[in-house]
N, C-alpha and C. Protein backbone atom coordinates (compact mmCIF):
# COMPACT_ATOMS: atom_id res chain seq x y z
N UNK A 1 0.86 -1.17 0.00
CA UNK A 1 0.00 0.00 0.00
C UNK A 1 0.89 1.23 0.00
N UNK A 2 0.87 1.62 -0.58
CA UNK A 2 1.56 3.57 -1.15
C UNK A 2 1.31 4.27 0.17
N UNK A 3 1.88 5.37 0.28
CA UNK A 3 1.88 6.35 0.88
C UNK A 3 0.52 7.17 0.98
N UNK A 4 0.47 7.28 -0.38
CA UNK A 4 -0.79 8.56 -0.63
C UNK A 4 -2.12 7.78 -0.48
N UNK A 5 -2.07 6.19 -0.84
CA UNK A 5 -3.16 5.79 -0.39
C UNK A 5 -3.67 6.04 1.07
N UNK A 6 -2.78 5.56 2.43
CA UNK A 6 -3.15 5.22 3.98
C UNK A 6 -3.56 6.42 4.36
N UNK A 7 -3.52 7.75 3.24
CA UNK A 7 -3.97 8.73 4.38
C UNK A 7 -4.98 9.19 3.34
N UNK A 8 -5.55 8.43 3.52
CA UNK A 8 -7.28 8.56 2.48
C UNK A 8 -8.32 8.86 4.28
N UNK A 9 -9.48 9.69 3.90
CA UNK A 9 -9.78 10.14 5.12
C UNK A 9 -10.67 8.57 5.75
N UNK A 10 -10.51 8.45 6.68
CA UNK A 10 -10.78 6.94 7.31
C UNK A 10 -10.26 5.95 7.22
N UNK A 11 -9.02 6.11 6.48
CA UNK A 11 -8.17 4.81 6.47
C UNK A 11 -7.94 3.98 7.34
N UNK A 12 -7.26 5.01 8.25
CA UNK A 12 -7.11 4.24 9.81
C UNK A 12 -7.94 3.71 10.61
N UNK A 13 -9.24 4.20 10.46
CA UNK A 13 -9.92 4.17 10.99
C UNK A 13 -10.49 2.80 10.56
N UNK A 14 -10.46 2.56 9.77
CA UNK A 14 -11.17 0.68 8.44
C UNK A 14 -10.34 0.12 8.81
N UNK A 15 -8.92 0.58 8.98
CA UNK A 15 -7.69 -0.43 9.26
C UNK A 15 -7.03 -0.32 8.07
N UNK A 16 -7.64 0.11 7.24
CA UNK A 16 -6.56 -0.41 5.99
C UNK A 16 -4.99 -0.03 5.68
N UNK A 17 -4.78 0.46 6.89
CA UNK A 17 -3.36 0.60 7.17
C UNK A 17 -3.15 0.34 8.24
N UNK A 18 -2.42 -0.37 8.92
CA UNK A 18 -2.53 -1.60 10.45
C UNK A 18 -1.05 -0.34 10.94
N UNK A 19 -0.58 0.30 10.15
CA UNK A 19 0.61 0.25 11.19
C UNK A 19 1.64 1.91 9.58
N UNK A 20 2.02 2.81 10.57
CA UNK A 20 2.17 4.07 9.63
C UNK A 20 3.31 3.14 8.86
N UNK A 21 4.23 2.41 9.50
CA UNK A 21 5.49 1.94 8.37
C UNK A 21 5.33 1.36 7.24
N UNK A 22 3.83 0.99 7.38
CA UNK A 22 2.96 0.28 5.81
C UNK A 22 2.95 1.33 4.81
N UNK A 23 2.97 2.61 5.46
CA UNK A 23 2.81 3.65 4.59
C UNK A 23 3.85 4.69 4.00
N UNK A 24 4.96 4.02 4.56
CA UNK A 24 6.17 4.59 3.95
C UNK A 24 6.48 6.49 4.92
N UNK A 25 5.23 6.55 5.95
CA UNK A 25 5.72 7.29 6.83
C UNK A 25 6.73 7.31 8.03
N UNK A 26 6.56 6.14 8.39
CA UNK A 26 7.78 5.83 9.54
C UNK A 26 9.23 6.29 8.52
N UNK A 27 9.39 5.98 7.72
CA UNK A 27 11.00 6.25 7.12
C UNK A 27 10.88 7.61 6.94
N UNK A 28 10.20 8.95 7.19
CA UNK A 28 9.90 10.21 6.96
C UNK A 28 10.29 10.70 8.12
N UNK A 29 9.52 9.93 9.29
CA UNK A 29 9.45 10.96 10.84
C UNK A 29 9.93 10.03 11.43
N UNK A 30 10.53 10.17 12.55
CA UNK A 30 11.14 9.57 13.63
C UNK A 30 9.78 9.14 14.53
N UNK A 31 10.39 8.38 15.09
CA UNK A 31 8.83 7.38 15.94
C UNK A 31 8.67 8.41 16.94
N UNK A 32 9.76 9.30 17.41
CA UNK A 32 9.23 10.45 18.59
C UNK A 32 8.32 11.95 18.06
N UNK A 33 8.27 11.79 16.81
CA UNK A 33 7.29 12.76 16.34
C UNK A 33 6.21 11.81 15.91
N UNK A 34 6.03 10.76 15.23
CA UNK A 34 4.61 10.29 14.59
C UNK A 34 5.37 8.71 14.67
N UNK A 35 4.54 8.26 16.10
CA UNK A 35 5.18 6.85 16.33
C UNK A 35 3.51 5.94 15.63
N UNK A 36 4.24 4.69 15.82
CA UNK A 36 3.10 4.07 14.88
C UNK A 36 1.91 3.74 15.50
N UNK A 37 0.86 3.32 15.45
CA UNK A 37 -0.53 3.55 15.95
C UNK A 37 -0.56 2.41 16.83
N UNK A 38 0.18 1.71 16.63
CA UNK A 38 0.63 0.39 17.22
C UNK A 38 1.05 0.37 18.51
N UNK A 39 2.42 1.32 18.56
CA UNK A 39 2.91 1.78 19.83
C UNK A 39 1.79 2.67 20.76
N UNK A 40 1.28 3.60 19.95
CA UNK A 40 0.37 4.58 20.79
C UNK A 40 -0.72 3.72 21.59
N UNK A 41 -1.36 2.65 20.91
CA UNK A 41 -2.29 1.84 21.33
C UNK A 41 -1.71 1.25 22.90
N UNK A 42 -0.43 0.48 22.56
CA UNK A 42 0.38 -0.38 23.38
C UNK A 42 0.43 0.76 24.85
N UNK A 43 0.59 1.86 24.73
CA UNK A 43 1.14 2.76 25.52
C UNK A 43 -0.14 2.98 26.30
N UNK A 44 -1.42 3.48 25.33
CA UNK A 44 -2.72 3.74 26.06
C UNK A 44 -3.21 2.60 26.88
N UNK A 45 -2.92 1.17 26.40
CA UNK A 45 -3.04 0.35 27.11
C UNK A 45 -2.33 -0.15 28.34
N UNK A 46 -0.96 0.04 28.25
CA UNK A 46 -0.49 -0.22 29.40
C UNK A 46 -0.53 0.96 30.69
N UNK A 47 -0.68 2.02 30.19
CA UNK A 47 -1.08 3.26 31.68
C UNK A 47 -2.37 3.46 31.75
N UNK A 48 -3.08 2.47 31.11
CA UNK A 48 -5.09 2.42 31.39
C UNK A 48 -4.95 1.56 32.64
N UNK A 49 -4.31 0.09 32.50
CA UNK A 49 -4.22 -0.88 33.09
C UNK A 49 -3.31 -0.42 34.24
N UNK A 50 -2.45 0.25 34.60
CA UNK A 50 -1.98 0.47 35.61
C UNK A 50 -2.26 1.59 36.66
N UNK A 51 -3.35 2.19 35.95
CA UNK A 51 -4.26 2.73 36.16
C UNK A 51 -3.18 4.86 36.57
N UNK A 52 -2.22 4.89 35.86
CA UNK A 52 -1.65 6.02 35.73
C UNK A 52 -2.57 6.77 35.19
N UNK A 53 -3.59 6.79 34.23
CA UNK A 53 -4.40 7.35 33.46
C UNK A 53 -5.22 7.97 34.26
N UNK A 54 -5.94 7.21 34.98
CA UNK A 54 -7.00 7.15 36.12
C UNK A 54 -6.92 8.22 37.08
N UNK A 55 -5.59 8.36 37.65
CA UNK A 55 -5.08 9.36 38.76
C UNK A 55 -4.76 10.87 37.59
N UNK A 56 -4.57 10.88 36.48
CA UNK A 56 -4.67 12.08 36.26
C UNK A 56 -5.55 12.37 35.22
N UNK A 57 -6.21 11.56 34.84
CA UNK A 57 -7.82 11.65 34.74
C UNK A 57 -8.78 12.21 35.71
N UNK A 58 -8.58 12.20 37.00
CA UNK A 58 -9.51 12.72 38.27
C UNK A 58 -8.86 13.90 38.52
N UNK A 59 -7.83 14.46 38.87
CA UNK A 59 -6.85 15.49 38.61
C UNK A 59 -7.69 16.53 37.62
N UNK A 60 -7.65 16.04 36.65
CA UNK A 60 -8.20 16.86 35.34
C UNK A 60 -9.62 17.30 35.36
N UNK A 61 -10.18 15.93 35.73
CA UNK A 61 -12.10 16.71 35.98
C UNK A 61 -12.01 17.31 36.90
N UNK A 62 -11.24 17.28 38.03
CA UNK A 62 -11.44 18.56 39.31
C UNK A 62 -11.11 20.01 39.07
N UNK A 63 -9.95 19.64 37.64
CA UNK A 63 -9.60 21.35 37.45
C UNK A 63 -10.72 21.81 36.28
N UNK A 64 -11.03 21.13 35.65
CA UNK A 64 -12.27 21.42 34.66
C UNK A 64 -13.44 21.91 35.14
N UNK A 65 -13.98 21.47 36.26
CA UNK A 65 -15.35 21.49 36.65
C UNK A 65 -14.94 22.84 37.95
N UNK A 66 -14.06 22.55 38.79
CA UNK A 66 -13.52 24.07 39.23
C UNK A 66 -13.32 25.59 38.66
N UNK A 67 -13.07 25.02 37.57
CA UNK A 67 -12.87 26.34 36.79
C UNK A 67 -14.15 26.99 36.23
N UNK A 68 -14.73 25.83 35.62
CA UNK A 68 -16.25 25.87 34.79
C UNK A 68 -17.32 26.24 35.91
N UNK A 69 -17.17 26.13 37.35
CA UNK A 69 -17.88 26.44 38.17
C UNK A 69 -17.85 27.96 38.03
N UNK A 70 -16.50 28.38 38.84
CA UNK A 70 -16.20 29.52 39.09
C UNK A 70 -16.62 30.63 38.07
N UNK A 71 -16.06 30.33 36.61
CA UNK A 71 -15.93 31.15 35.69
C UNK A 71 -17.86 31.73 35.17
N UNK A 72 -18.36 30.49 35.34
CA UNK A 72 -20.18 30.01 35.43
C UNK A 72 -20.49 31.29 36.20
N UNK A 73 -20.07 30.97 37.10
CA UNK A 73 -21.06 32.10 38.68
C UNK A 73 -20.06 33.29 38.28
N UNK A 74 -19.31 33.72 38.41
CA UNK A 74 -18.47 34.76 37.90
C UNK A 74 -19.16 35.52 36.51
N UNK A 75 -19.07 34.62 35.26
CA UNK A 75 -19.84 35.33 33.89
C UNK A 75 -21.26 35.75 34.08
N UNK A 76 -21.80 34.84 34.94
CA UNK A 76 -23.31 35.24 34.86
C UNK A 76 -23.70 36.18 36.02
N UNK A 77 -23.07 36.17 37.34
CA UNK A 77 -23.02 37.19 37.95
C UNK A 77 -23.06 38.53 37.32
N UNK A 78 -21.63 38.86 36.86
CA UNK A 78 -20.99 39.71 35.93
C UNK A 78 -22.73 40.08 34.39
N UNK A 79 -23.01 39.68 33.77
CA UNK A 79 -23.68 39.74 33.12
C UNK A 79 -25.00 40.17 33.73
N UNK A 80 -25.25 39.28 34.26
CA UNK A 80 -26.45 40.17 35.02
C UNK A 80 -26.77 41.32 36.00
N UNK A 81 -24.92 41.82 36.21
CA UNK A 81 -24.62 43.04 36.69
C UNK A 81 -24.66 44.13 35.76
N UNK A 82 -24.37 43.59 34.60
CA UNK A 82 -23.99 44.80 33.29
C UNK A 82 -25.09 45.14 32.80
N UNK A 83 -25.87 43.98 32.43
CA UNK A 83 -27.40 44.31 31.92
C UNK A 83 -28.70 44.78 33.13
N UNK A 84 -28.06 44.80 34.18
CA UNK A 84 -28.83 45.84 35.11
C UNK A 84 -28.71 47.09 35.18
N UNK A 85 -27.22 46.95 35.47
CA UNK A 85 -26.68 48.65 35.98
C UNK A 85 -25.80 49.43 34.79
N UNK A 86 -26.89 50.12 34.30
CA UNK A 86 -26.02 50.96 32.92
C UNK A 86 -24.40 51.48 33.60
N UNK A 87 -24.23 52.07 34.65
CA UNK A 87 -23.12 52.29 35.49
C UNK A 87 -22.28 51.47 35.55
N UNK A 88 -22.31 49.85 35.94
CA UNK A 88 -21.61 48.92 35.70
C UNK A 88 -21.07 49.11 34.23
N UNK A 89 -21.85 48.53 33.49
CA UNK A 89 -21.63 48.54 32.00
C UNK A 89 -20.67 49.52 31.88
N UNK A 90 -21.05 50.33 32.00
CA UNK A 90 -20.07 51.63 31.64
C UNK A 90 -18.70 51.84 32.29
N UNK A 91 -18.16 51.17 33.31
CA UNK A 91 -17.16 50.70 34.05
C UNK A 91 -16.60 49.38 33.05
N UNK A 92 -17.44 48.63 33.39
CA UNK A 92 -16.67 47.03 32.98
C UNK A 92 -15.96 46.82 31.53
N UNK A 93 -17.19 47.27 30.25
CA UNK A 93 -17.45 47.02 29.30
C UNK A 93 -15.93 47.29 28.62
N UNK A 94 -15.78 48.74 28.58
CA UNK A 94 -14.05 48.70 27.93
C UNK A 94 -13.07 47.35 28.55
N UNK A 95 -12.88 47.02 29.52
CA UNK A 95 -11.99 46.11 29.80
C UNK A 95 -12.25 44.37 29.59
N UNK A 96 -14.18 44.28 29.51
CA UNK A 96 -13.84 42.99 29.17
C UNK A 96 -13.79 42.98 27.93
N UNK A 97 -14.08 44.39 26.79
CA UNK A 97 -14.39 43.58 25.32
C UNK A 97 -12.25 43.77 24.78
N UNK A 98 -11.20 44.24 25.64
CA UNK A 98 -9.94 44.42 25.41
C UNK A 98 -9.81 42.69 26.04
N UNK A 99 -10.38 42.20 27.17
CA UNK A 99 -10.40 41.19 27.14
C UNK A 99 -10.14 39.63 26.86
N UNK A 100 -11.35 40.01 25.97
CA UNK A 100 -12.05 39.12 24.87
C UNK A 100 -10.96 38.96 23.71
N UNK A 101 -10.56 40.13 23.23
CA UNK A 101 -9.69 39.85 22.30
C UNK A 101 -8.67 39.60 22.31
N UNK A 102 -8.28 39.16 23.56
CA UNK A 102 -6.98 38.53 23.77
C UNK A 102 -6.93 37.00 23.77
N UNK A 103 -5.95 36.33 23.14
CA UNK A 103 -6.31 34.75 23.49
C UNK A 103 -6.00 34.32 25.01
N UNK A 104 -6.89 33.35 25.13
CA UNK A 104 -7.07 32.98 26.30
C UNK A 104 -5.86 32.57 27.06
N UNK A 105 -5.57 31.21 25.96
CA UNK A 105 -4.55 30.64 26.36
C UNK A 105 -3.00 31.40 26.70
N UNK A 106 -3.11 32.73 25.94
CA UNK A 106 -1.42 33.53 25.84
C UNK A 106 -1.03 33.76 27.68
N UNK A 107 -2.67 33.91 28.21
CA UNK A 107 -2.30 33.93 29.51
C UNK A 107 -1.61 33.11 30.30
N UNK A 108 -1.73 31.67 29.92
CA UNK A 108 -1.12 30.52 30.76
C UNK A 108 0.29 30.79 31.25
N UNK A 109 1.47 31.14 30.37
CA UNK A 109 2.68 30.98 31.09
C UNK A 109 2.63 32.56 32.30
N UNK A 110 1.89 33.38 31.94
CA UNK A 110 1.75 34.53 32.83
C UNK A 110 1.17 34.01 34.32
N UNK A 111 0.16 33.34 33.90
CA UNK A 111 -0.62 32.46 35.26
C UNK A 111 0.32 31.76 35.55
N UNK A 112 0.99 31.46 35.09
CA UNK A 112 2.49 30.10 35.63
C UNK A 112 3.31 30.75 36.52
N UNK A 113 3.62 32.04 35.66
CA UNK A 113 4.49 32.43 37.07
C UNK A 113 4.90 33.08 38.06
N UNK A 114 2.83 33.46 38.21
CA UNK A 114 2.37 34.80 38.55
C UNK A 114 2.03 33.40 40.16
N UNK A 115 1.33 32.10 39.53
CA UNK A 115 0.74 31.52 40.67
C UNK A 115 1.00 30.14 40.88
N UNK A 116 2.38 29.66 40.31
CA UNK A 116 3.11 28.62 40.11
C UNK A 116 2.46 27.58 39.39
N UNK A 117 3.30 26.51 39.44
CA UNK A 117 3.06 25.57 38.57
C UNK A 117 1.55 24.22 39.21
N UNK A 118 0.50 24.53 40.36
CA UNK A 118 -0.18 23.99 40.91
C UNK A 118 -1.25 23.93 40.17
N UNK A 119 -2.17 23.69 40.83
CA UNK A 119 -3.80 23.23 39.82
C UNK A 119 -4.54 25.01 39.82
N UNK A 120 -4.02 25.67 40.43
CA UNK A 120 -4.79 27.32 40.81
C UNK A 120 -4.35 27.85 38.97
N UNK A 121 -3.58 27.86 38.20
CA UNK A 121 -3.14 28.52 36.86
C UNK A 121 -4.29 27.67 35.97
N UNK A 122 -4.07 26.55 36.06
CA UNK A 122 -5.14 25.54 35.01
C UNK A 122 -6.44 25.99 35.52
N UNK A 123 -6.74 25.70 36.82
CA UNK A 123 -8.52 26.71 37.31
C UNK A 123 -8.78 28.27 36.42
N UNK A 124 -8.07 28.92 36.88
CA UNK A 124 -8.15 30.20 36.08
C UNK A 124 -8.52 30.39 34.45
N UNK A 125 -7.07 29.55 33.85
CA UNK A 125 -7.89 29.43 32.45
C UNK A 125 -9.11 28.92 32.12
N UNK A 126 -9.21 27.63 32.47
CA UNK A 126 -10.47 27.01 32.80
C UNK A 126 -11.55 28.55 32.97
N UNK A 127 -11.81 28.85 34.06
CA UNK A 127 -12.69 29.77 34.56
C UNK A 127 -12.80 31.48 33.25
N UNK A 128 -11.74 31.34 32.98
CA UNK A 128 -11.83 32.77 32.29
C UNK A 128 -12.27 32.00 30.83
N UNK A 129 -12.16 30.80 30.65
CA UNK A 129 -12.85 30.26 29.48
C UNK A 129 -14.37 29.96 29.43
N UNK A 130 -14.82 29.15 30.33
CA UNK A 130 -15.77 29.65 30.98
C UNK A 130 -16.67 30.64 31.16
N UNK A 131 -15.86 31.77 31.63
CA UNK A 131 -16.60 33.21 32.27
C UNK A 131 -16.92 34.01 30.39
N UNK A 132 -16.15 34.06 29.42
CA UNK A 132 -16.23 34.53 29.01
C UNK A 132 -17.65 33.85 27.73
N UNK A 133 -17.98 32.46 28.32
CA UNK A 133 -18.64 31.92 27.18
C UNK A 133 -19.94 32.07 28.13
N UNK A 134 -20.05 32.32 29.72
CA UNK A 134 -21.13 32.76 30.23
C UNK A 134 -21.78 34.48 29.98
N UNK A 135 -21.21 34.70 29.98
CA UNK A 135 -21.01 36.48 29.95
C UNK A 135 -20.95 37.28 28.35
N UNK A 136 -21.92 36.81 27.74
CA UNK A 136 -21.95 37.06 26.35
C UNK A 136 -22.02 38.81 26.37
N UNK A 137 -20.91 39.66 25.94
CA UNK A 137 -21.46 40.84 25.82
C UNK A 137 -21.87 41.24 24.10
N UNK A 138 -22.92 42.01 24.42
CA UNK A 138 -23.37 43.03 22.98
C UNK A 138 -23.07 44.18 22.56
C-alpha cells in the first residue's frame, strides 16, 4: 500500500493501514514525532491498566469542573450586573471587550508564574474560558 493511499480520510480508521510503516511514513518521521498507531495503542493500554491514566484523569475533571464552576457564577453574575446597571456597564465594558480579544490561552505561562506551577493557573484558564462563554457581551 503507497503512501498517498493510507492517508485517504478513514483509512485508519477501516484499518486499511494496520501500522504508519505500511505507509512509507515511519522512514519520513522519527517514531518520537509520529510513532506508529501500534505503539500509541500499546502505551494507552499499558497506563489504562496500571491505572496512571486514572489518577490524572480525576486530577483533570477537578480542574475542569472548578474552573467551569467559578468562571459560570463569575460570567453570569458579571452579566447580570452589566445588563442591570447601565453604570456597571459603563465601568466594565471597555476592559472585558480588550479582554475578549486577547487569546485565552497567551495567559497561561503569565498564570504560571504569577501563581506557580499547581492546579490554581489551570482553574483560572479554565474559569476565564468559561466566564467569558457565560457572559456574552453586545
Amino acid at each position: 500500500m503507497g503512501g498517498r493511499e493510507c492517508f485517504r480520510p478513514g483509512a485508519l480508521v477501516r484499518g486499511d493501514c494496520r501500522d504508519l510503516g505500511d505507509c512509507g511514513a515511519a522512514e519520513r518521521h522519527p517514531a518520537l514525532v509520529l510513532p506508529a498507531p501500534s505503539l500509541v495503542w500499546e502505551s494507552l493500554v499499558s497506563h489504562t491498566r496500571s491505572g496512571f491514566l486514572l489518577i490524572h484523569l480525576g486530577v483533570t475533571l477537578v480542574e475542569i469542573l472548578l474552573g467551569f464552576l467559578g468562571g459560570s457564577i463569575l460570567g453570569i453574575g458579571l452579566g447580570i450586573g452589566v445588563a442591570l446597571s447601565p453604570r456597571l456597564r459603563g465601568m466594565l465594558h471597555p476592559y472585558l471587550i480588550a479582554s475578549q480579544a486577547m487569546p485565552k490561552l497567551a495567559l497561561a505561562p503569565i498564570f504560571v508564574m504569577w501563581f506557580g506551577f499547581g492546579i490554581l493557573p489551570k482553574i483560572l484558564i479554565t474559569a476565564l474560558i468559561a466566564f467569558f462563554l457565560c457572559s456574552r457581551i453586545r
